[in-house]
PDB file of N, CA and C in Angstrom:
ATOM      1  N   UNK A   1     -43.484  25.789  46.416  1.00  0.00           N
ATOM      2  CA  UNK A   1     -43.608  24.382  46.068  1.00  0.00           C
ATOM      3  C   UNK A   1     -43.854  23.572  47.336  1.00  0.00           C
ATOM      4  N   UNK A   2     -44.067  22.507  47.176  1.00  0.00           N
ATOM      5  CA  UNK A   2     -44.613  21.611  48.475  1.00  0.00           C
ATOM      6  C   UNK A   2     -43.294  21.227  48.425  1.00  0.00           C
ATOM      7  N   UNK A   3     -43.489  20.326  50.261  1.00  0.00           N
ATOM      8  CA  UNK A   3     -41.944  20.145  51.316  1.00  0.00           C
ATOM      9  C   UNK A   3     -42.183  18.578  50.582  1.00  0.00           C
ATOM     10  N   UNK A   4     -40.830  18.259  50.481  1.00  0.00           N
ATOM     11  CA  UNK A   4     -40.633  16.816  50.063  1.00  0.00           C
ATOM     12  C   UNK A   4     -39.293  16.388  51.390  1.00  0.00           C
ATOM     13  N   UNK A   5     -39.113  16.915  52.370  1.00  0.00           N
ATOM     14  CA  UNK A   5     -38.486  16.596  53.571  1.00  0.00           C
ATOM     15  C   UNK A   5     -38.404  15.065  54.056  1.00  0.00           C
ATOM     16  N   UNK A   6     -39.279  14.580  54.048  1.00  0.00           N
ATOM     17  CA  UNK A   6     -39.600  13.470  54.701  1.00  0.00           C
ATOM     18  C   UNK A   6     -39.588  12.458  53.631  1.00  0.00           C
ATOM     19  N   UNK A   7     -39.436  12.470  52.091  1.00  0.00           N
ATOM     20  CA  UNK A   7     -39.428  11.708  51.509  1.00  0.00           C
ATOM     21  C   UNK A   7     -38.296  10.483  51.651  1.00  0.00           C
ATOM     22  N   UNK A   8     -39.238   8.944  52.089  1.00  0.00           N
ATOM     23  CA  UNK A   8     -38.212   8.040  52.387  1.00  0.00           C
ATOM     24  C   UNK A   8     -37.571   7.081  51.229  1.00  0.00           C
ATOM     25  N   UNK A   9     -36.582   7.082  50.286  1.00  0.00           N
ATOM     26  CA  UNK A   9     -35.935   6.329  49.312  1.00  0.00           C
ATOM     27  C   UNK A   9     -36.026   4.809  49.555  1.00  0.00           C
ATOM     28  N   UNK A  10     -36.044   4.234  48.635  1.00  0.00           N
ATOM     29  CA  UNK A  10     -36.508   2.497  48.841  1.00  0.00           C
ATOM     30  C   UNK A  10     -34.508   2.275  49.282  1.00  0.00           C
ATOM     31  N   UNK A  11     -34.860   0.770  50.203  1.00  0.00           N
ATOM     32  CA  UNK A  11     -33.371   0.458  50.826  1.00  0.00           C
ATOM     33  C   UNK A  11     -32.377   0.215  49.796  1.00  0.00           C
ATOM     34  N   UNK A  12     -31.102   0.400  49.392  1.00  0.00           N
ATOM     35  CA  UNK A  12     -29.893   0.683  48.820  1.00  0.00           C
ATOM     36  C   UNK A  12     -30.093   1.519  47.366  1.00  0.00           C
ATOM     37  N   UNK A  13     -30.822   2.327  47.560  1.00  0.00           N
ATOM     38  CA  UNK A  13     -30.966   3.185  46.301  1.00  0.00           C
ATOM     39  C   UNK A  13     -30.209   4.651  46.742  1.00  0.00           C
ATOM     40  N   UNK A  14     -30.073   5.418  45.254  1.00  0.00           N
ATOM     41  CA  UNK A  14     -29.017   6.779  44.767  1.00  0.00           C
ATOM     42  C   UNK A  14     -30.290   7.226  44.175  1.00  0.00           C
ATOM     43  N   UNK A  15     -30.294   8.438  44.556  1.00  0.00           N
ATOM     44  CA  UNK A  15     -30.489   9.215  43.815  1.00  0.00           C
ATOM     45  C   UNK A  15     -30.019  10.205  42.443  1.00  0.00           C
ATOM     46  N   UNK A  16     -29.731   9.683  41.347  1.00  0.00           N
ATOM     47  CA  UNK A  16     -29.129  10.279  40.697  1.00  0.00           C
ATOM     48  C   UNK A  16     -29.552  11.537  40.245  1.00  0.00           C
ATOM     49  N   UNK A  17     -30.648  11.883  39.840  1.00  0.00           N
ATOM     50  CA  UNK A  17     -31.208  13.284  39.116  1.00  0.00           C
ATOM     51  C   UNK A  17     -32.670  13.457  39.972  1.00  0.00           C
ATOM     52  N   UNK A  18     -32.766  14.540  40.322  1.00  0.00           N
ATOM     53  CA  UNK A  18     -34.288  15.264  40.642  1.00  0.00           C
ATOM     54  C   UNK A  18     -34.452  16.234  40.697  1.00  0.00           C
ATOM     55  N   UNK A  19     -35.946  16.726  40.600  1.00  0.00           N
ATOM     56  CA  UNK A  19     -36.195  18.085  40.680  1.00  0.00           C
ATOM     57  C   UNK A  19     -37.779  18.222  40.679  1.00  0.00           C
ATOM     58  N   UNK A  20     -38.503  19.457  40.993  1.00  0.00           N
ATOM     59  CA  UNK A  20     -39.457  19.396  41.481  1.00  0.00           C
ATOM     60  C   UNK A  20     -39.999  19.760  40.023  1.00  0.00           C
ATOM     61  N   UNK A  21     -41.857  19.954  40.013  1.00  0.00           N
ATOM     62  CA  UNK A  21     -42.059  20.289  38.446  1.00  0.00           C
ATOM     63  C   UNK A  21     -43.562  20.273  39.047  1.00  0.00           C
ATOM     64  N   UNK A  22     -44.654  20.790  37.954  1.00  0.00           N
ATOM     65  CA  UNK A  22     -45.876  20.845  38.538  1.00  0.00           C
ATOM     66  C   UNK A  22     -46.507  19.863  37.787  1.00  0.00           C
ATOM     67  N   UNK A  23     -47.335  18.886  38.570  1.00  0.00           N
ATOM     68  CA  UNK A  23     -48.036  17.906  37.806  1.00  0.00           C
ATOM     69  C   UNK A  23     -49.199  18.446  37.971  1.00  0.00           C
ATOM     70  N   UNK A  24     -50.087  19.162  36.861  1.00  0.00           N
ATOM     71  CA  UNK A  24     -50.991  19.761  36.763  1.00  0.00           C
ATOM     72  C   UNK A  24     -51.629  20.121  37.763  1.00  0.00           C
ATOM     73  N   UNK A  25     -52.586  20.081  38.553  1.00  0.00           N
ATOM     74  CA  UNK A  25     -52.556  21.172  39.704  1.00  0.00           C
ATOM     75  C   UNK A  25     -51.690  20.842  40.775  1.00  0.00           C
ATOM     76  N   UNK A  26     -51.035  19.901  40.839  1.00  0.00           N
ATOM     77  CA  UNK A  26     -50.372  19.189  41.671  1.00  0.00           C
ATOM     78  C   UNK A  26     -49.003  19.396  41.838  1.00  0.00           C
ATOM     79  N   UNK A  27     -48.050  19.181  43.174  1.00  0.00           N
ATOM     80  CA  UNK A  27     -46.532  19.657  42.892  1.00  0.00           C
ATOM     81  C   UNK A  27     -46.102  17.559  42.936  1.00  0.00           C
ATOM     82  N   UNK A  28     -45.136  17.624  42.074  1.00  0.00           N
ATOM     83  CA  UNK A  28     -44.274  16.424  41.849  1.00  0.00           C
ATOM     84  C   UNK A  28     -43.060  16.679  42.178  1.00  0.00           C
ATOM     85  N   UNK A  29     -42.589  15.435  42.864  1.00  0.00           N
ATOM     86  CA  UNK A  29     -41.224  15.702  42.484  1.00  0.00           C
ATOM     87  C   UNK A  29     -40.691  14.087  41.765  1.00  0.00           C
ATOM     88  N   UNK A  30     -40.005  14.103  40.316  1.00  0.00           N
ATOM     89  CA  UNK A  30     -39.404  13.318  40.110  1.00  0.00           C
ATOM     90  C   UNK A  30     -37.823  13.202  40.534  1.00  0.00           C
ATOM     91  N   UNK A  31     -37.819  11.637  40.153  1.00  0.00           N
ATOM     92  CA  UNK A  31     -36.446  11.255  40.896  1.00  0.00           C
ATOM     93  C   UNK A  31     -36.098   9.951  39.718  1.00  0.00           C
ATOM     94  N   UNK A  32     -34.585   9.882  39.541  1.00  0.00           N
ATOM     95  CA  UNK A  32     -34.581   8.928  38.690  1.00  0.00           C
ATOM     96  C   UNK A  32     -32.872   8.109  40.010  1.00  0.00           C
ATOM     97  N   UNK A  33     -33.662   6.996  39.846  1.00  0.00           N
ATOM     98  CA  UNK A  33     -32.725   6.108  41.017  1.00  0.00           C
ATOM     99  C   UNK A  33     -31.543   5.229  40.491  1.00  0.00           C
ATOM    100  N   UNK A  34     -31.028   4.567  41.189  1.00  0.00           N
ATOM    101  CA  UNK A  34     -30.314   3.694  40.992  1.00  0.00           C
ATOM    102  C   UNK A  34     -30.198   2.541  41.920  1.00  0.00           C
ATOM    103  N   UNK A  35     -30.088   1.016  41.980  1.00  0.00           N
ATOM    104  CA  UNK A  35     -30.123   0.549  43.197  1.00  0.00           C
ATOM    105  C   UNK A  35     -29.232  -0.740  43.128  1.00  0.00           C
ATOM    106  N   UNK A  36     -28.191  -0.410  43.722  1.00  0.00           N
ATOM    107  CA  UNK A  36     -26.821  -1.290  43.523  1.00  0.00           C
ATOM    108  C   UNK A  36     -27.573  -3.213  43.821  1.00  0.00           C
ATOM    109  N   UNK A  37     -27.929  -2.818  44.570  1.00  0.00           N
ATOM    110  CA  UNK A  37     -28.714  -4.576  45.196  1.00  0.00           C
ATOM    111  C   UNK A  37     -29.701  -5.077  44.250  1.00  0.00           C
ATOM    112  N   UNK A  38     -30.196  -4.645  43.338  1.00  0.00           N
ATOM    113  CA  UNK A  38     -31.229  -4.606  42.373  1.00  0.00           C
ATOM    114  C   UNK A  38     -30.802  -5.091  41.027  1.00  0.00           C
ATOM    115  N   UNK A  39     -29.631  -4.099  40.791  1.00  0.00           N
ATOM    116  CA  UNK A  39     -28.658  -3.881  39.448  1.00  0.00           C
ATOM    117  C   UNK A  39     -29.863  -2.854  38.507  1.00  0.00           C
ATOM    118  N   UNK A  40     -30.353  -2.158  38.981  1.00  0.00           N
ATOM    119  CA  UNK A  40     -31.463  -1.356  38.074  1.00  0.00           C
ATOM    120  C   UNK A  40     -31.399   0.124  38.859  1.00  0.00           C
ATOM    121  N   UNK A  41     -32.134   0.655  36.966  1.00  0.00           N
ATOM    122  CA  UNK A  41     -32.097   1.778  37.400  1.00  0.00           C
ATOM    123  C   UNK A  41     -34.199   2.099  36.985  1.00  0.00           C
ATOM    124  N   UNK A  42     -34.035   3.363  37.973  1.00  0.00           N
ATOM    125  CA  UNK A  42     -35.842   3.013  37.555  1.00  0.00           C
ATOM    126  C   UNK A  42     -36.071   4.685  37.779  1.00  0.00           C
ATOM    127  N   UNK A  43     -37.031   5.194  38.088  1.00  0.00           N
ATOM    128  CA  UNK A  43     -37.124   6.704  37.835  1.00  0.00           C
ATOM    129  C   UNK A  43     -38.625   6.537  38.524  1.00  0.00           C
ATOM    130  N   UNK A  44     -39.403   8.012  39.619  1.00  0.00           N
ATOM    131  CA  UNK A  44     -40.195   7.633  40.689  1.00  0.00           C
ATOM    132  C   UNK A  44     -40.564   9.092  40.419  1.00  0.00           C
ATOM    133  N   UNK A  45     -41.830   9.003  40.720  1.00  0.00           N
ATOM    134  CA  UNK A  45     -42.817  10.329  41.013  1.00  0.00           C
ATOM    135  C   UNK A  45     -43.280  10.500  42.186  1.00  0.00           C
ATOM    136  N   UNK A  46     -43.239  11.386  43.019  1.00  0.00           N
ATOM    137  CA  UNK A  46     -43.449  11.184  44.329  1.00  0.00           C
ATOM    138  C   UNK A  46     -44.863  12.552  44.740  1.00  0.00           C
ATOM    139  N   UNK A  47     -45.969  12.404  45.713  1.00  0.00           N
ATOM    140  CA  UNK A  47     -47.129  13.849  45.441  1.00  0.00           C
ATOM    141  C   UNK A  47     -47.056  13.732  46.483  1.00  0.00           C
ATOM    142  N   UNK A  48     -47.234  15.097  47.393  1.00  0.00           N
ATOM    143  CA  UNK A  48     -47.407  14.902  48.876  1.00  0.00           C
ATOM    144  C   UNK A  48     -48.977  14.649  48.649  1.00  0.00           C
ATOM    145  N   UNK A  49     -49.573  13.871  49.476  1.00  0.00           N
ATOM    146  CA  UNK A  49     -50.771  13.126  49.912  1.00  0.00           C
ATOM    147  C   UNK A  49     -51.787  14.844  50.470  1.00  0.00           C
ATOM    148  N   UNK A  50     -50.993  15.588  51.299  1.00  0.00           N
ATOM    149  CA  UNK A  50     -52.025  16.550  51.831  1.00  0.00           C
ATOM    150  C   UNK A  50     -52.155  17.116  50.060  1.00  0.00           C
ATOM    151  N   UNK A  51     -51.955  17.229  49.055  1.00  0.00           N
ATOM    152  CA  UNK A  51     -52.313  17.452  47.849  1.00  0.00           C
ATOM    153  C   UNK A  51     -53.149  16.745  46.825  1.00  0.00           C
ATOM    154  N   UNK A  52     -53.358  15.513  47.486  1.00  0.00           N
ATOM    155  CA  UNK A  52     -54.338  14.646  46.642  1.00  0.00           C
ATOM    156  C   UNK A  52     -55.558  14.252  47.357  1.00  0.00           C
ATOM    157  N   UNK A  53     -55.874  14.304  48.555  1.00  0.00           N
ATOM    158  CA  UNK A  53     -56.846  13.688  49.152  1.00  0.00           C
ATOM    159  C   UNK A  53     -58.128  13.715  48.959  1.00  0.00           C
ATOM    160  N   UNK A  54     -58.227  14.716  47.711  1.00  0.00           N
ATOM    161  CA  UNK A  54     -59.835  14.454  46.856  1.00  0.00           C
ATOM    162  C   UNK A  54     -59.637  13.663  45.749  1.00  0.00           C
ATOM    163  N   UNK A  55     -58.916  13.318  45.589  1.00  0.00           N
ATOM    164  CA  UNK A  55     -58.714  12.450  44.081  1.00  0.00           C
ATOM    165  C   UNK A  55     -58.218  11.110  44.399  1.00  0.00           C
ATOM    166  N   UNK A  56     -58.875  10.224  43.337  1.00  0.00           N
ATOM    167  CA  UNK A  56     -58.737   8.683  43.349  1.00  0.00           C
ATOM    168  C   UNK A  56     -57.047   7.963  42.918  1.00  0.00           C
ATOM    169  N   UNK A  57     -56.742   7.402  43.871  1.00  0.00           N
ATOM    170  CA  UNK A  57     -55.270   6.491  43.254  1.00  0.00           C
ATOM    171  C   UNK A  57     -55.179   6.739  41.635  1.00  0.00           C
ATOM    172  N   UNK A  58     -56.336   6.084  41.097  1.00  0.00           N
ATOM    173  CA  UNK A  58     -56.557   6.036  39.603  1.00  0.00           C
ATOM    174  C   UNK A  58     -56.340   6.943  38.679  1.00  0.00           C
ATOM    175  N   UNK A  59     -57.060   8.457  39.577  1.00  0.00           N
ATOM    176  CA  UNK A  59     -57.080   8.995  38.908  1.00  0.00           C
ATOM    177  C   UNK A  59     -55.315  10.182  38.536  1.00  0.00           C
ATOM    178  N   UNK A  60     -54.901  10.042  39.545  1.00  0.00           N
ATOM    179  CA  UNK A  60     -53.778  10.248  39.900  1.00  0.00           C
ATOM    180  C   UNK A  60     -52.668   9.576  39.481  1.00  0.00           C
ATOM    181  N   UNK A  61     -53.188   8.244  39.113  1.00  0.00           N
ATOM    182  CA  UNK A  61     -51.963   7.491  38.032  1.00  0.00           C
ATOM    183  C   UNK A  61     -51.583   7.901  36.575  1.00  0.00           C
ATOM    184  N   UNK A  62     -53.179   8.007  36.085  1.00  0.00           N
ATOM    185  CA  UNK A  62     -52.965   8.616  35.086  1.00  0.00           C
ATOM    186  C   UNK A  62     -52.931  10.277  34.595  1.00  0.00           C
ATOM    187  N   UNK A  63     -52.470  11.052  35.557  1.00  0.00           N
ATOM    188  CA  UNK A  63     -52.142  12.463  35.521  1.00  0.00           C
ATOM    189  C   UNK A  63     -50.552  12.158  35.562  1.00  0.00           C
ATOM    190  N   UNK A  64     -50.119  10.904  36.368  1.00  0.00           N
ATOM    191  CA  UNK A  64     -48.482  10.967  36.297  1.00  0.00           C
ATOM    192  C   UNK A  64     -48.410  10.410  34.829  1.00  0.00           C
ATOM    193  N   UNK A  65     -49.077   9.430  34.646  1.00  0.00           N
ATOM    194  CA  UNK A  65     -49.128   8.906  32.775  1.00  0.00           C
ATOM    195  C   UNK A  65     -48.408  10.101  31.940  1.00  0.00           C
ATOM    196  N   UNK A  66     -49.607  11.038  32.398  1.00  0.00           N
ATOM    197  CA  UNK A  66     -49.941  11.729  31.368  1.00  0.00           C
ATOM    198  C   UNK A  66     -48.677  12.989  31.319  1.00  0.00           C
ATOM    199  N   UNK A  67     -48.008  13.010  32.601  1.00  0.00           N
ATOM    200  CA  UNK A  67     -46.395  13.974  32.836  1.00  0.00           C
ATOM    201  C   UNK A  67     -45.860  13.924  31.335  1.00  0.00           C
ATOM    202  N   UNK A  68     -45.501  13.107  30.750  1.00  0.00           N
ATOM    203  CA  UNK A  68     -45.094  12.616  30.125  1.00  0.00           C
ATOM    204  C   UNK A  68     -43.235  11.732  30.849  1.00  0.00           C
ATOM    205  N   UNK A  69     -43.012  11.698  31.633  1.00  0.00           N
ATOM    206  CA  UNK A  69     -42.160  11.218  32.355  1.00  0.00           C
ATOM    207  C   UNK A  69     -42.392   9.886  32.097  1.00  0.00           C
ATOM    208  N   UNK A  70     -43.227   9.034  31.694  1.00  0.00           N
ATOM    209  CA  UNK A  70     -43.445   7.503  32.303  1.00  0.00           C
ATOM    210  C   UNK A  70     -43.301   6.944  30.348  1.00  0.00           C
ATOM    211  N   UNK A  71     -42.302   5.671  30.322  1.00  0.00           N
ATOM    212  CA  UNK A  71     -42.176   5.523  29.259  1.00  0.00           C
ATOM    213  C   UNK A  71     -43.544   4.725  28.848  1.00  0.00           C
ATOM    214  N   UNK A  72     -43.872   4.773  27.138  1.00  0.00           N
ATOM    215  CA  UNK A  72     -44.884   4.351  26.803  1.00  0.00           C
ATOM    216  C   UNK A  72     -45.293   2.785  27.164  1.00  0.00           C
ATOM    217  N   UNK A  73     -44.271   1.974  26.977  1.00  0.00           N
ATOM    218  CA  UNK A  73     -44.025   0.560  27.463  1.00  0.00           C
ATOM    219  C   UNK A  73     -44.204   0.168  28.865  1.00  0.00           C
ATOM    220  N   UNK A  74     -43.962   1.112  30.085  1.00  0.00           N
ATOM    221  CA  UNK A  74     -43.105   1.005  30.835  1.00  0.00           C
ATOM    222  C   UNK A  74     -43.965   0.073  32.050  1.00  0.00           C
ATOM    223  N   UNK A  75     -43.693  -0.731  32.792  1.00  0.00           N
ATOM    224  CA  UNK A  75     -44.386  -1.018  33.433  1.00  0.00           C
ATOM    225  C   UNK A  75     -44.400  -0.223  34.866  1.00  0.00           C
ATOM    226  N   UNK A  76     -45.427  -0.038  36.163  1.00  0.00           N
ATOM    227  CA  UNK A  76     -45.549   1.089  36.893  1.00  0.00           C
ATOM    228  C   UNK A  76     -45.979   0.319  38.324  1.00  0.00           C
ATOM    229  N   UNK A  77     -45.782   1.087  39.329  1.00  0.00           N
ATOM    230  CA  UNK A  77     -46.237   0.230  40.487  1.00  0.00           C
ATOM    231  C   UNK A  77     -46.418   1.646  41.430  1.00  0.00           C
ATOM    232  N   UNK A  78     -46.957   1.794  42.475  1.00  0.00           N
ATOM    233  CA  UNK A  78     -47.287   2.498  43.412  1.00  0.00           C
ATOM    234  C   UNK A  78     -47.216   1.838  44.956  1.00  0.00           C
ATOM    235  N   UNK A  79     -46.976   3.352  45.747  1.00  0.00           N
ATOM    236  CA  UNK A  79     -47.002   2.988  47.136  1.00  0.00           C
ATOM    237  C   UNK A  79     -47.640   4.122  47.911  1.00  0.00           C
ATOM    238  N   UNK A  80     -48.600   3.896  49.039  1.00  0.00           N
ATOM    239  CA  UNK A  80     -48.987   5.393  49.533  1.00  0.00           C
ATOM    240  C   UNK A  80     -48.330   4.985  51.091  1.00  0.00           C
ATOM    241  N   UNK A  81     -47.781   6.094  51.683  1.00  0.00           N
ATOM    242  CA  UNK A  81     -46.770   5.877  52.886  1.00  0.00           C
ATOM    243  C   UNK A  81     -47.377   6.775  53.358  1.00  0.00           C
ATOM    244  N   UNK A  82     -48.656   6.743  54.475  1.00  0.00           N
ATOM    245  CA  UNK A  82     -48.939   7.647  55.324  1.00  0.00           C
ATOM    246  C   UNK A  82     -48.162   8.126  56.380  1.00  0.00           C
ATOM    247  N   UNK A  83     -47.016   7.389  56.861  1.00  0.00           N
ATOM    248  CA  UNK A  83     -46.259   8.056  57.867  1.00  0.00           C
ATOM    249  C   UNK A  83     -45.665   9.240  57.161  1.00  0.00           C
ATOM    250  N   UNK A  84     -44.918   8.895  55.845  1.00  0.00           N
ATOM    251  CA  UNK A  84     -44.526   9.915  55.628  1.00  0.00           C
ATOM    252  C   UNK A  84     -44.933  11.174  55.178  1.00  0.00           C
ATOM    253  N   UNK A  85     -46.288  10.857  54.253  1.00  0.00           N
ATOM    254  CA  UNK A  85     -47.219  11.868  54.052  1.00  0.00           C
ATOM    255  C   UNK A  85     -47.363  12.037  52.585  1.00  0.00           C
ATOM    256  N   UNK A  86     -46.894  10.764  51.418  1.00  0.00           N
ATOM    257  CA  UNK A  86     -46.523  10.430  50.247  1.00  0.00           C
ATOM    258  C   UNK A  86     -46.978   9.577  49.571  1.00  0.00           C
ATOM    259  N   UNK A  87     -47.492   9.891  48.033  1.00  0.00           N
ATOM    260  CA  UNK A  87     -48.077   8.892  47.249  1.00  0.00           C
ATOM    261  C   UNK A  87     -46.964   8.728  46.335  1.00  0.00           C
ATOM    262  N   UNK A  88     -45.950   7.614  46.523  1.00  0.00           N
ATOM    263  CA  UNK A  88     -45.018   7.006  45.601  1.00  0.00           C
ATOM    264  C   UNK A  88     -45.287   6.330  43.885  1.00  0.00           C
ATOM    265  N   UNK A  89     -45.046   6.809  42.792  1.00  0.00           N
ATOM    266  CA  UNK A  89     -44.835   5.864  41.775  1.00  0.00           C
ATOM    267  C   UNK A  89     -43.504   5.039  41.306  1.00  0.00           C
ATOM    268  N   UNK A  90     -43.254   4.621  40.839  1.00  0.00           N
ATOM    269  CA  UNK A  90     -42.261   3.686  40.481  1.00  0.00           C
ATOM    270  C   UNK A  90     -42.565   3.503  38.568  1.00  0.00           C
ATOM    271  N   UNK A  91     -41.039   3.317  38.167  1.00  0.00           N
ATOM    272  CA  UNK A  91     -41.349   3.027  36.504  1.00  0.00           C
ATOM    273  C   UNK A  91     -40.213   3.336  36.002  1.00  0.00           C
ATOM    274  N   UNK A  92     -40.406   2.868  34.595  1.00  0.00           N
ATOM    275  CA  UNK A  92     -39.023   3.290  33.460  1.00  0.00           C
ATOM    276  C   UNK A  92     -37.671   2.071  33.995  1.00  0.00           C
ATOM    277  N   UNK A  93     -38.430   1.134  34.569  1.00  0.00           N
ATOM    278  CA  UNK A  93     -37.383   0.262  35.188  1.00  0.00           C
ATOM    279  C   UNK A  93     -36.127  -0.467  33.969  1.00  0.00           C
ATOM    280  N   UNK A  94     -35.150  -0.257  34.171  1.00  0.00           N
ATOM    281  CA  UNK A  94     -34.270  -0.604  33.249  1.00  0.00           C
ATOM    282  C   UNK A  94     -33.130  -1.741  33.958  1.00  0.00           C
ATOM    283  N   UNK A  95     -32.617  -2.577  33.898  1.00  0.00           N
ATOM    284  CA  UNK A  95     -31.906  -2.972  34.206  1.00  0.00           C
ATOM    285  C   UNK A  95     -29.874  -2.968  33.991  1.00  0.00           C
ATOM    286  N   UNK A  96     -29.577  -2.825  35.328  1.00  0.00           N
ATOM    287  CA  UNK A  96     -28.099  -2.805  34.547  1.00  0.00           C
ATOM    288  C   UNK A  96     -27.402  -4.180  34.173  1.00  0.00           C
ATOM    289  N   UNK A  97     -27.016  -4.036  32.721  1.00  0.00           N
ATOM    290  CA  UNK A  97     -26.391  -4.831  32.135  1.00  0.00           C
ATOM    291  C   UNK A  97     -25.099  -4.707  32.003  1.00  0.00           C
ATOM    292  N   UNK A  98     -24.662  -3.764  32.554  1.00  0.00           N
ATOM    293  CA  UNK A  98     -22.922  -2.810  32.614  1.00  0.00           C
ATOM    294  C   UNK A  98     -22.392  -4.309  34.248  1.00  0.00           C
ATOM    295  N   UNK A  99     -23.630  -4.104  34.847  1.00  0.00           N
ATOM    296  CA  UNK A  99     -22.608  -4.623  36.313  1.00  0.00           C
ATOM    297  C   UNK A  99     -22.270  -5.835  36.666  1.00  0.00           C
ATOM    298  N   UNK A 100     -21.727  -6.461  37.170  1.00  0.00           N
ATOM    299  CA  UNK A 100     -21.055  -8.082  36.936  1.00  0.00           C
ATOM    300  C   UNK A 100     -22.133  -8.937  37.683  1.00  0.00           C
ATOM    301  N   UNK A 101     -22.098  -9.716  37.165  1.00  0.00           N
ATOM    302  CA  UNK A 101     -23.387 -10.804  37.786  1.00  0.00           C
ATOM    303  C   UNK A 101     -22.849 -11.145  39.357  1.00  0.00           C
ATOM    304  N   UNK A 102     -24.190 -11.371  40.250  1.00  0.00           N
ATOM    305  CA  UNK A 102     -23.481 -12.079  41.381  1.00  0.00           C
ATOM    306  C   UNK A 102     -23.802 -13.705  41.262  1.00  0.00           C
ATOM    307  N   UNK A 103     -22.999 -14.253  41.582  1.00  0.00           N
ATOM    308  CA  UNK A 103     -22.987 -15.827  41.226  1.00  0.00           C
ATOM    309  C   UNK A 103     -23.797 -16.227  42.909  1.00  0.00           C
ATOM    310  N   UNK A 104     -24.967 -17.198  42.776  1.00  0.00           N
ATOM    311  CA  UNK A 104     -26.126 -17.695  43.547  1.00  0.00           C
ATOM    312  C   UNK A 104     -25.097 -18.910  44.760  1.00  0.00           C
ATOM    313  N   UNK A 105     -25.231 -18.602  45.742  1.00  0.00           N
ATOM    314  CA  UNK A 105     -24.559 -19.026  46.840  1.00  0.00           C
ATOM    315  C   UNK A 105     -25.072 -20.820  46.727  1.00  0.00           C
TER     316      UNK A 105
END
């Protein structure tokens, strides 16, 4: 499977569940997050970049679509991080409604 070593997590996020899986010719690794500063929880597809570099953003969005990982509704966002060597998705964003509001300074 491809090295996901260097993969960098967005600032105050958990990782709660991951694991690697093959996104059709491609290696994925999903991750489903948590992010205390946020109050949400959201779930991320991550491709190492030396694995995509013939194929279009586009076309690559919709191969993660198509994982079936990404809810039908869901709204989606992307990031490509050449330092690290990673084409990031983002999605399934849910919000927590469990955690106590912070009251606006």
């Amino acid at each position: 499977m491809a090295d996901f070593s260097k993969v960098q997590l967005l600032s105050d996020t958990v990782v709660i569940e991951q694991h690697e899986f093959p996104l059709f010719e491609y290696t994925g690794l999903y991750q489903k997050c948590y992010s205390a500063a946020q109050r949400l929880t959201f779930s991320s597809i991550i491709v190492p970049l030396s694995e995509t570099r013939e194929i279009s953003d586009e076309k690559l969005l919709n191969l993660i679509v198509a994982s079936g990982y990404v809810d039908e509704d869901s709204d989606m966002t992307f990031r490509i991080n050449e330092a690290s060597g990673y084409f990031y998705t983002y999605f399934n964003f849910q919000p927590d409604t469990d955690a106590p509001s912070v009251a606006a300074e």
